[in-house]
N, C-alpha and C. Protein backbone atom coordinates (compact mmCIF):
# COMPACT_ATOMS: atom_id res chain seq x y z
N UNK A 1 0.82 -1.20 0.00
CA UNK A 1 0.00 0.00 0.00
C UNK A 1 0.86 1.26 0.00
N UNK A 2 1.64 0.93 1.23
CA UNK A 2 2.85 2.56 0.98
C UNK A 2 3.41 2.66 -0.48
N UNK A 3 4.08 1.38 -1.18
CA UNK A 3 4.77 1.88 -2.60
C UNK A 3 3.32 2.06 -3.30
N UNK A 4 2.71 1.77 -3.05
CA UNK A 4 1.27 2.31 -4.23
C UNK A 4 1.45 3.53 -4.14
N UNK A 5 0.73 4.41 -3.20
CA UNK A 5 0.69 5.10 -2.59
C UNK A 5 1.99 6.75 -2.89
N UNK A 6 3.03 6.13 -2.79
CA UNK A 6 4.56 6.53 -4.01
C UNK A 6 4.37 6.62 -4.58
N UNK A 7 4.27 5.78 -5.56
CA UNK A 7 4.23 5.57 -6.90
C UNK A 7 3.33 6.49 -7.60
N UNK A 8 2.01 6.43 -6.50
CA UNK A 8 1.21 7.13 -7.45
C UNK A 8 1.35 8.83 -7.49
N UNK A 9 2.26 9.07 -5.82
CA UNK A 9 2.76 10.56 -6.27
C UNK A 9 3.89 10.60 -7.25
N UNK A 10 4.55 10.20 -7.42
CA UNK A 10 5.61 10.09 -7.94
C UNK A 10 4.55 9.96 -9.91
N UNK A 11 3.40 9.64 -10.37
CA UNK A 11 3.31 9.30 -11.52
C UNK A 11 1.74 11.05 -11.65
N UNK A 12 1.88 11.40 -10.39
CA UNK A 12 1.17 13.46 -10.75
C UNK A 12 2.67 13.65 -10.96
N UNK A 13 3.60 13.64 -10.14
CA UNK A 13 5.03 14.75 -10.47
C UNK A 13 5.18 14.21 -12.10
N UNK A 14 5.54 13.10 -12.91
CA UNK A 14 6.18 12.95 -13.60
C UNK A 14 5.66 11.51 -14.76
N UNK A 15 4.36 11.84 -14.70
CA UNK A 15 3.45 10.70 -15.94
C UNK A 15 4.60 9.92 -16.99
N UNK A 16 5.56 10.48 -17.23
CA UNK A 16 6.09 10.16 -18.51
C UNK A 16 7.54 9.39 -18.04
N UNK A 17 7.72 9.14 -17.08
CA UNK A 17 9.13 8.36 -16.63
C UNK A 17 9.09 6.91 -16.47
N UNK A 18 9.85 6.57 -17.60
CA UNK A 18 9.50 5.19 -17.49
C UNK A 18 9.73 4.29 -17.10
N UNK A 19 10.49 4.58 -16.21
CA UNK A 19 10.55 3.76 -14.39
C UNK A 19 9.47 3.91 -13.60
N UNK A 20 8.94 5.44 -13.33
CA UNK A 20 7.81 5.28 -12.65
C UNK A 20 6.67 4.73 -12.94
N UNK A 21 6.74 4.47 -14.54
CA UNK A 21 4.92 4.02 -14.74
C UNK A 21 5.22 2.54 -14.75
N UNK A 22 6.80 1.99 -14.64
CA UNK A 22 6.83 0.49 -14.47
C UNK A 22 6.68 0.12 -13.18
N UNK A 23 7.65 1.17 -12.14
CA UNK A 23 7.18 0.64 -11.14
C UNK A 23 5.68 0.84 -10.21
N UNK A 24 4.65 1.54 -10.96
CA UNK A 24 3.53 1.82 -10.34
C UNK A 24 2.55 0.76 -11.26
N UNK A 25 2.62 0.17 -12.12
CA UNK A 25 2.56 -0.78 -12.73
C UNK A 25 2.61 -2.45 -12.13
N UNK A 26 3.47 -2.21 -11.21
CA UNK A 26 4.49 -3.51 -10.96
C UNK A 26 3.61 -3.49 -9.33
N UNK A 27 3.93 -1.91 -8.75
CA UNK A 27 3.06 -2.07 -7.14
C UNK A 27 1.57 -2.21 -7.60
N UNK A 28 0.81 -1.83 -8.65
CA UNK A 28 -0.24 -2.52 -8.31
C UNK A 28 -0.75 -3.96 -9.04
N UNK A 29 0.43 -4.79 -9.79
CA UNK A 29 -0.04 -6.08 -9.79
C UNK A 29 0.49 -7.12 -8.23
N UNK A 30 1.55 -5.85 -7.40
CA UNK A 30 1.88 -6.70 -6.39
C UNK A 30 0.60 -6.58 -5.19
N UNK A 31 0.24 -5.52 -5.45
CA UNK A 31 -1.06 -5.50 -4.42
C UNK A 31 -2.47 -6.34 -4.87
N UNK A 32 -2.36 -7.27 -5.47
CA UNK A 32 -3.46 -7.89 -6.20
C UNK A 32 -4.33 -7.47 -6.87
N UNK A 33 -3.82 -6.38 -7.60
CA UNK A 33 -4.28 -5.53 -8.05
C UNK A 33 -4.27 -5.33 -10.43
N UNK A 34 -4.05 -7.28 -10.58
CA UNK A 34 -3.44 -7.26 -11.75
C UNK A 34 -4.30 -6.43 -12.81
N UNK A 35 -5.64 -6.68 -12.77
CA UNK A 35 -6.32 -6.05 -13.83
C UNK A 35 -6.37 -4.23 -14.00
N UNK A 36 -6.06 -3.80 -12.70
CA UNK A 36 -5.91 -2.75 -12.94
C UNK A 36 -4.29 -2.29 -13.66
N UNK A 37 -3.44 -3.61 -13.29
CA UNK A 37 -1.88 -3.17 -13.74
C UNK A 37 -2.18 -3.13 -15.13
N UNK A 38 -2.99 -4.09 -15.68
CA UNK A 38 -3.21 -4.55 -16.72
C UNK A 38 -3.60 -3.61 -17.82
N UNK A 39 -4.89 -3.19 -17.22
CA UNK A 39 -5.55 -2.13 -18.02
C UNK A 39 -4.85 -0.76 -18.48
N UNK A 40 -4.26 -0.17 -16.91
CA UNK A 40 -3.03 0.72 -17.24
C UNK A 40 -2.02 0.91 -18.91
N UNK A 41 -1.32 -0.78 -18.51
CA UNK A 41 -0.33 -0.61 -19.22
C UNK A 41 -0.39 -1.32 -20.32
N UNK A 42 -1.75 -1.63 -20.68
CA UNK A 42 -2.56 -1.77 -22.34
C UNK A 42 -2.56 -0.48 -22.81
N UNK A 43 -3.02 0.12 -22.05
CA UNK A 43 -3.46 1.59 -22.57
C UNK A 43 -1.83 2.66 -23.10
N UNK A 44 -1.13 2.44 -22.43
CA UNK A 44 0.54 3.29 -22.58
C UNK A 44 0.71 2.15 -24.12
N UNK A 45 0.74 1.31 -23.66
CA UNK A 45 1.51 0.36 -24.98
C UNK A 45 0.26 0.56 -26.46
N UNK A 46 -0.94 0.70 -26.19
CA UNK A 46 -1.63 0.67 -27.42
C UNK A 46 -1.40 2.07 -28.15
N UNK A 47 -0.92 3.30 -26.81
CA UNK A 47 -1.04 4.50 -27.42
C UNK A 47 0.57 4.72 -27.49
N UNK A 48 0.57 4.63 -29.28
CA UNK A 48 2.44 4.47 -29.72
C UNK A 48 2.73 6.21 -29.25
N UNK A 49 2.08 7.35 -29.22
CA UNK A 49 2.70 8.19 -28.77
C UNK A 49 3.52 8.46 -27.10
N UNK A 50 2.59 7.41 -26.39
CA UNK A 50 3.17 7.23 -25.19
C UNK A 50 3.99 6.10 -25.02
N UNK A 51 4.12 5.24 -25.67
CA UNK A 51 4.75 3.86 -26.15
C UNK A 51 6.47 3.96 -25.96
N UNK A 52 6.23 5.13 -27.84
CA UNK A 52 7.07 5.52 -27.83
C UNK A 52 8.05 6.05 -27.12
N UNK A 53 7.83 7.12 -25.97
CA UNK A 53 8.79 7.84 -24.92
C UNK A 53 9.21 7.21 -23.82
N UNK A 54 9.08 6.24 -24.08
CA UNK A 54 9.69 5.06 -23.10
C UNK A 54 10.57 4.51 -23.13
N UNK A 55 12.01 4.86 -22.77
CA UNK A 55 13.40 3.93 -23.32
C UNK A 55 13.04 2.74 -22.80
N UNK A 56 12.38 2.09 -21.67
CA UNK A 56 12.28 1.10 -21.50
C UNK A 56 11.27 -0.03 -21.79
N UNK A 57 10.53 0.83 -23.11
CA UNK A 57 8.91 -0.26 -23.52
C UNK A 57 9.07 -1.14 -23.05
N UNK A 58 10.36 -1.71 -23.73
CA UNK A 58 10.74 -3.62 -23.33
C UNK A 58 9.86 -4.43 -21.86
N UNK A 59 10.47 -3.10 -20.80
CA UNK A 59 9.91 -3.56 -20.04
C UNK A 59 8.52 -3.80 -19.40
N UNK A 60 7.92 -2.58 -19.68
CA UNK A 60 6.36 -2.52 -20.01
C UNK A 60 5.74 -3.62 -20.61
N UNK A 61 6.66 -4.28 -21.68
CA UNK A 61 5.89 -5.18 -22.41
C UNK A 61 6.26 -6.51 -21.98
N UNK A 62 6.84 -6.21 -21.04
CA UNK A 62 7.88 -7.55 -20.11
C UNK A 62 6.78 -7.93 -18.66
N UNK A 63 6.47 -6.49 -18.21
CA UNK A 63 5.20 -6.72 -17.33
C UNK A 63 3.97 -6.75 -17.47
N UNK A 64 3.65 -6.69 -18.60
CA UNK A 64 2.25 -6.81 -18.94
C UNK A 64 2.05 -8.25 -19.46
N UNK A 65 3.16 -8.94 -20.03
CA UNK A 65 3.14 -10.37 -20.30
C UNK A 65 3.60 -11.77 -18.79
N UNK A 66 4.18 -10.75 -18.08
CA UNK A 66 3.94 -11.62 -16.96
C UNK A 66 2.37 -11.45 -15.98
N UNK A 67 2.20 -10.48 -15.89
CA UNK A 67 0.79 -10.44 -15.43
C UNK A 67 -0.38 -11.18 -16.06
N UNK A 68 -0.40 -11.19 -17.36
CA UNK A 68 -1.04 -12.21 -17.99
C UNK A 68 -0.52 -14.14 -18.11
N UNK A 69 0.39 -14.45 -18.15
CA UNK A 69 1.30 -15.75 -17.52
C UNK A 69 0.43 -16.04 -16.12
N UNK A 70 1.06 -14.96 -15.14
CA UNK A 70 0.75 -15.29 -13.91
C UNK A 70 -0.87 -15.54 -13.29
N UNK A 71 -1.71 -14.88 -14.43
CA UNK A 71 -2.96 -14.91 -14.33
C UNK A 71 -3.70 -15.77 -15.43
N UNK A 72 -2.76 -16.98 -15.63
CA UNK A 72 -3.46 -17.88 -16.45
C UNK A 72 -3.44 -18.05 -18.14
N UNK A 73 -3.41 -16.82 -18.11
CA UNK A 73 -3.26 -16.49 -19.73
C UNK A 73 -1.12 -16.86 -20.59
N UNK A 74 -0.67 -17.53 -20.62
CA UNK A 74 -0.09 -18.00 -21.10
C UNK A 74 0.41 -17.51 -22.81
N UNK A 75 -0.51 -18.26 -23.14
CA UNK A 75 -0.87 -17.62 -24.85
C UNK A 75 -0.58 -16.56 -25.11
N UNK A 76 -1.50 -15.51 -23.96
CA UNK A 76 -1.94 -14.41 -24.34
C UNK A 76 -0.32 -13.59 -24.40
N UNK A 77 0.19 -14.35 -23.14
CA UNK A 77 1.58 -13.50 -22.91
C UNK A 77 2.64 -13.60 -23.80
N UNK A 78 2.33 -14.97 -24.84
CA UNK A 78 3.35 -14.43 -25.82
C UNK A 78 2.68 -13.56 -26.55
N UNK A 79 1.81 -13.69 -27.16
CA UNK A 79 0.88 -13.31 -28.27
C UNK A 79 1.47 -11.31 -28.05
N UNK A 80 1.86 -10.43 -26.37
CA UNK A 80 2.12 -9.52 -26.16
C UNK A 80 3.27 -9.13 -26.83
N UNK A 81 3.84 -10.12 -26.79
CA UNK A 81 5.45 -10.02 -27.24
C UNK A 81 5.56 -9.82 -28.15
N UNK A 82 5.11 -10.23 -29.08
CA UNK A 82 5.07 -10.58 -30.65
C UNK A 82 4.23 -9.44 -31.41
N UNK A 83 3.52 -9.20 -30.60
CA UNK A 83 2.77 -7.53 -30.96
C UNK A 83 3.99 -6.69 -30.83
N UNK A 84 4.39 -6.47 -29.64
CA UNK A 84 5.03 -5.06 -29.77
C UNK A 84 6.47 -5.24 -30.12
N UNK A 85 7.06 -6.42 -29.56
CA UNK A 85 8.50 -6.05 -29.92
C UNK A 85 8.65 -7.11 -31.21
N UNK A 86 8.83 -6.60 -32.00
CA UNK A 86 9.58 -7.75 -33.52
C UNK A 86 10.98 -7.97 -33.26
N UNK A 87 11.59 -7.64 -32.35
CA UNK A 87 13.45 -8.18 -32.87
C UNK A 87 12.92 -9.35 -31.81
N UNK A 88 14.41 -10.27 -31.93
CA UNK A 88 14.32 -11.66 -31.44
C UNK A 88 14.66 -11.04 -29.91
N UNK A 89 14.10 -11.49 -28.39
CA UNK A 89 14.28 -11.70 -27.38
C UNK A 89 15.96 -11.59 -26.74
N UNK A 90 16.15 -12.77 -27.48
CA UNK A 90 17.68 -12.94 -26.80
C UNK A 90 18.53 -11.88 -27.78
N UNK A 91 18.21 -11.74 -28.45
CA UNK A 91 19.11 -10.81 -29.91
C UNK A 91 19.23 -9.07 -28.65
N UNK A 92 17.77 -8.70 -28.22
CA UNK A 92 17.63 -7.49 -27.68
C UNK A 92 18.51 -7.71 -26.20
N UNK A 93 18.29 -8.85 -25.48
CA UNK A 93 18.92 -8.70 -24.28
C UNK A 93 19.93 -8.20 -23.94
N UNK A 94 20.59 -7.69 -25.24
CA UNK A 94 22.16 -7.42 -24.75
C UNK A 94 21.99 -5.88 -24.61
N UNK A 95 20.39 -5.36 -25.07
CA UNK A 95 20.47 -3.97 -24.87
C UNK A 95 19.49 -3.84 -23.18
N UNK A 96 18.65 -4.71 -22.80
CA UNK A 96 18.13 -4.62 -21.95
C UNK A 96 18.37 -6.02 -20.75
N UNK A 97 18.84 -6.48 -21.07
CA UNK A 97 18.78 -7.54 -19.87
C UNK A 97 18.41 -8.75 -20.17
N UNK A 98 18.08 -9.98 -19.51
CA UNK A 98 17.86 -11.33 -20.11
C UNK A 98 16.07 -11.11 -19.51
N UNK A 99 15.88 -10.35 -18.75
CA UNK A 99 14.49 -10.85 -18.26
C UNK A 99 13.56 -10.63 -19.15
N UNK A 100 13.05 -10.13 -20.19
CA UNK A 100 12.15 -10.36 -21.29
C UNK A 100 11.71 -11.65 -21.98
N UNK A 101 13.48 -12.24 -22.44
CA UNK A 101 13.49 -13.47 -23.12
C UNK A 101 13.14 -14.87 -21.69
N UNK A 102 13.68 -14.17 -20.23
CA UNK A 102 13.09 -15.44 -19.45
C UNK A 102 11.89 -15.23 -18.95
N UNK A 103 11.43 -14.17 -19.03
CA UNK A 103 9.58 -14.52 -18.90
C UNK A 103 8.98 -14.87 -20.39
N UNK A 104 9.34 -14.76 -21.52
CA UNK A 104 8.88 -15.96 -22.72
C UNK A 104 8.97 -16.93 -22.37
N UNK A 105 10.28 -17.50 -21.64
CA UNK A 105 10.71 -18.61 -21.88
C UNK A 105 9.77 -18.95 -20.73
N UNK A 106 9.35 -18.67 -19.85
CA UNK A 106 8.47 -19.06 -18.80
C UNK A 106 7.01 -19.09 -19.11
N UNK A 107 6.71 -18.27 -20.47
CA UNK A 107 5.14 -18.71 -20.76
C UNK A 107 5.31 -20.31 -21.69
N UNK A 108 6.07 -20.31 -22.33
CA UNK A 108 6.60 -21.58 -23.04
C UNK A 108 6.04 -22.32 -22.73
N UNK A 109 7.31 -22.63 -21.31
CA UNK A 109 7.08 -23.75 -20.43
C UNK A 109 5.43 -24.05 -19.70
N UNK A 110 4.93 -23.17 -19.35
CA UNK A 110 3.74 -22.82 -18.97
C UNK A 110 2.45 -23.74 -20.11
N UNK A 111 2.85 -23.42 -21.17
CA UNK A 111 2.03 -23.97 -22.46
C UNK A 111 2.72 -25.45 -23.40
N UNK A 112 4.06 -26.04 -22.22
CA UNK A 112 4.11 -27.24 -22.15
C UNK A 112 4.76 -27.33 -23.38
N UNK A 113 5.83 -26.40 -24.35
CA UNK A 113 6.80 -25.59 -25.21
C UNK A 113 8.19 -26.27 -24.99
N UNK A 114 8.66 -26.90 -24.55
CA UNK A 114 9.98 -27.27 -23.64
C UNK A 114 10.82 -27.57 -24.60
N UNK A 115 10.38 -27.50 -25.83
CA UNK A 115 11.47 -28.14 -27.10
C UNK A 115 12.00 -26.03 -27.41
N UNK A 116 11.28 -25.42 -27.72
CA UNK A 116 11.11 -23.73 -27.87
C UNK A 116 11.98 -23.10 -27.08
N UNK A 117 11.65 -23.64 -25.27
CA UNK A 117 12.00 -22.88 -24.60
C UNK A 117 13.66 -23.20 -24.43
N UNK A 118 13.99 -25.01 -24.43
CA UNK A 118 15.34 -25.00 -24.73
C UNK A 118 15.94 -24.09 -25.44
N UNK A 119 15.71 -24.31 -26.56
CA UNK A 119 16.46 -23.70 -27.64
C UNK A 119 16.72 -22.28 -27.32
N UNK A 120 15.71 -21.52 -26.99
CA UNK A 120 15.78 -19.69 -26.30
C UNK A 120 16.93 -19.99 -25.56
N UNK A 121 16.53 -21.00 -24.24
CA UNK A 121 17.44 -20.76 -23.11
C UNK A 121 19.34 -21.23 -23.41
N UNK A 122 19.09 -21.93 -24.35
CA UNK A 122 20.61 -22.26 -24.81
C UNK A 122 21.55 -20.84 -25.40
N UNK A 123 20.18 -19.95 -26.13
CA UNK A 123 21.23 -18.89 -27.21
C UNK A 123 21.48 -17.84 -25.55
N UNK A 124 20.23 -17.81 -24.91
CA UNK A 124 20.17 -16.68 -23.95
C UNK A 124 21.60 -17.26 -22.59
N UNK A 125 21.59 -18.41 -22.70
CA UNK A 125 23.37 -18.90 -21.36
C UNK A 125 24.35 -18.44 -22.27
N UNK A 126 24.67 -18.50 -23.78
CA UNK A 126 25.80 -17.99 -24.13
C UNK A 126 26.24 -16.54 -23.71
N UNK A 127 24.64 -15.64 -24.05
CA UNK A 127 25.02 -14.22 -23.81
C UNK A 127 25.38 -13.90 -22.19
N UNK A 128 24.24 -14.67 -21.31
CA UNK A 128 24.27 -14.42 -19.67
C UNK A 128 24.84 -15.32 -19.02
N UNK A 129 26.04 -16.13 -19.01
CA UNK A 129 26.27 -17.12 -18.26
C UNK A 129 26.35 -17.20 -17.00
N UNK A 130 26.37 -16.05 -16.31
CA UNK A 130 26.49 -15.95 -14.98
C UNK A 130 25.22 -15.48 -14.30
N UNK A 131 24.52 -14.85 -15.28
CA UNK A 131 23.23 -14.59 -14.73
C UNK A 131 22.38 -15.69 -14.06
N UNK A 132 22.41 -15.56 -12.44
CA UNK A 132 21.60 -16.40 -11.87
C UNK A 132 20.21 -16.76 -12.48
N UNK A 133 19.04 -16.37 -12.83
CA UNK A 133 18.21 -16.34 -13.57
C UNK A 133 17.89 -17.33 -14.62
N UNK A 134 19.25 -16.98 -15.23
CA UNK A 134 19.28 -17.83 -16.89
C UNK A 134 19.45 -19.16 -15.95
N UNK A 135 20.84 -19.23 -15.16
CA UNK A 135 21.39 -19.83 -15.10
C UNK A 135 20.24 -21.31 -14.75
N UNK A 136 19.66 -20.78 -13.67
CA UNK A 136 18.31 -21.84 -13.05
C UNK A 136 17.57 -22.39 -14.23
N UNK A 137 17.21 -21.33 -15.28
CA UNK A 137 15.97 -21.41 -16.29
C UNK A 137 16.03 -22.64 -17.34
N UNK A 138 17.95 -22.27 -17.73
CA UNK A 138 18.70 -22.75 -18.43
C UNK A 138 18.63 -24.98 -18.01
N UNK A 139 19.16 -25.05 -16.36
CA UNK A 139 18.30 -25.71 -15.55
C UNK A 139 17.53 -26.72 -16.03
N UNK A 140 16.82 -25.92 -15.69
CA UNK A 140 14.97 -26.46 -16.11
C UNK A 140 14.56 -26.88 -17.52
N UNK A 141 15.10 -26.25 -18.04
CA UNK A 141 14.93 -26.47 -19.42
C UNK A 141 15.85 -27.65 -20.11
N UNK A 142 16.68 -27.91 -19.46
CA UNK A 142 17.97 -28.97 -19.75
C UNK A 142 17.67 -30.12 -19.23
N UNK A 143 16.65 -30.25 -17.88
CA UNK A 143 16.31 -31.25 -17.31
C UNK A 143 15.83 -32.31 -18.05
N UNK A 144 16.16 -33.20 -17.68
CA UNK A 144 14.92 -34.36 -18.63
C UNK A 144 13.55 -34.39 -18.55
């Protein structure tokens, strides 16, 4: 409730920072609050003028596909991906991080994908090898 509460002053001072609308985004799918995270950050991502001013869309489109994962929808969460971002996952990580390509790789698995999600998680350990994250995902995916 307190980071809500932040967040949401923090998004009168400064609507357009795109840390703050991730992390006010992020406090209210942590407050059980997904459909409203949801609705939010449909609305930033459908409207490319606000889309746009976001160095970090990626991530926007990184939390709006786990909120849908985590709430059952699977499908839906790639189906997000593939809307907004066209370059390959692991190809972008080296500009943003591995966590995009391991929440794909986690709807995958989710939709029972495990031949897909290997293959992601093999190109994504070359780039992150030390990344704890991969490293587990990588894991899982290797398991028999």
């Amino acid at each position: 409730d307190q980071a809500l509460m932040l967040f949401n002053r923090a998004m009168s001072i400064d609507p357009s920072d795109g840390k703050v609308v991730l992390g006010y985004a992020r406090a209210l799918a942590r407050a059980d609050r997904e459909s409203e995270a949801e609705d939010f950050l449909s609305c930033i991502l459908n409207d490319k003028s606000r889309f746009e001013r976001f160095n970090n869309g990626v991530l926007l489109v990184t939390m709006l596909a786990e909120i849908k994962r985590r709430t059952g929808r699977a499908k839906e969460a790639l189906e997000t991906f593939t809307k907004f971002i066209p370059e390959n996952l692991v190809d972008i990580s080296n500009a943003v991080g591995p966590l995009p390509a391991i929440e794909y790789v986690e709807s995958l698995l989710v939709l029972g994908k495990k031949s897909s999600a290997k293959d992601m998680m093999g190109s994504l350990k070359k780039l992150w090898p030390t990344d704890p994250f991969v490293k587990e995902l990588y894991d899982i995916t290797h398991s028999s």
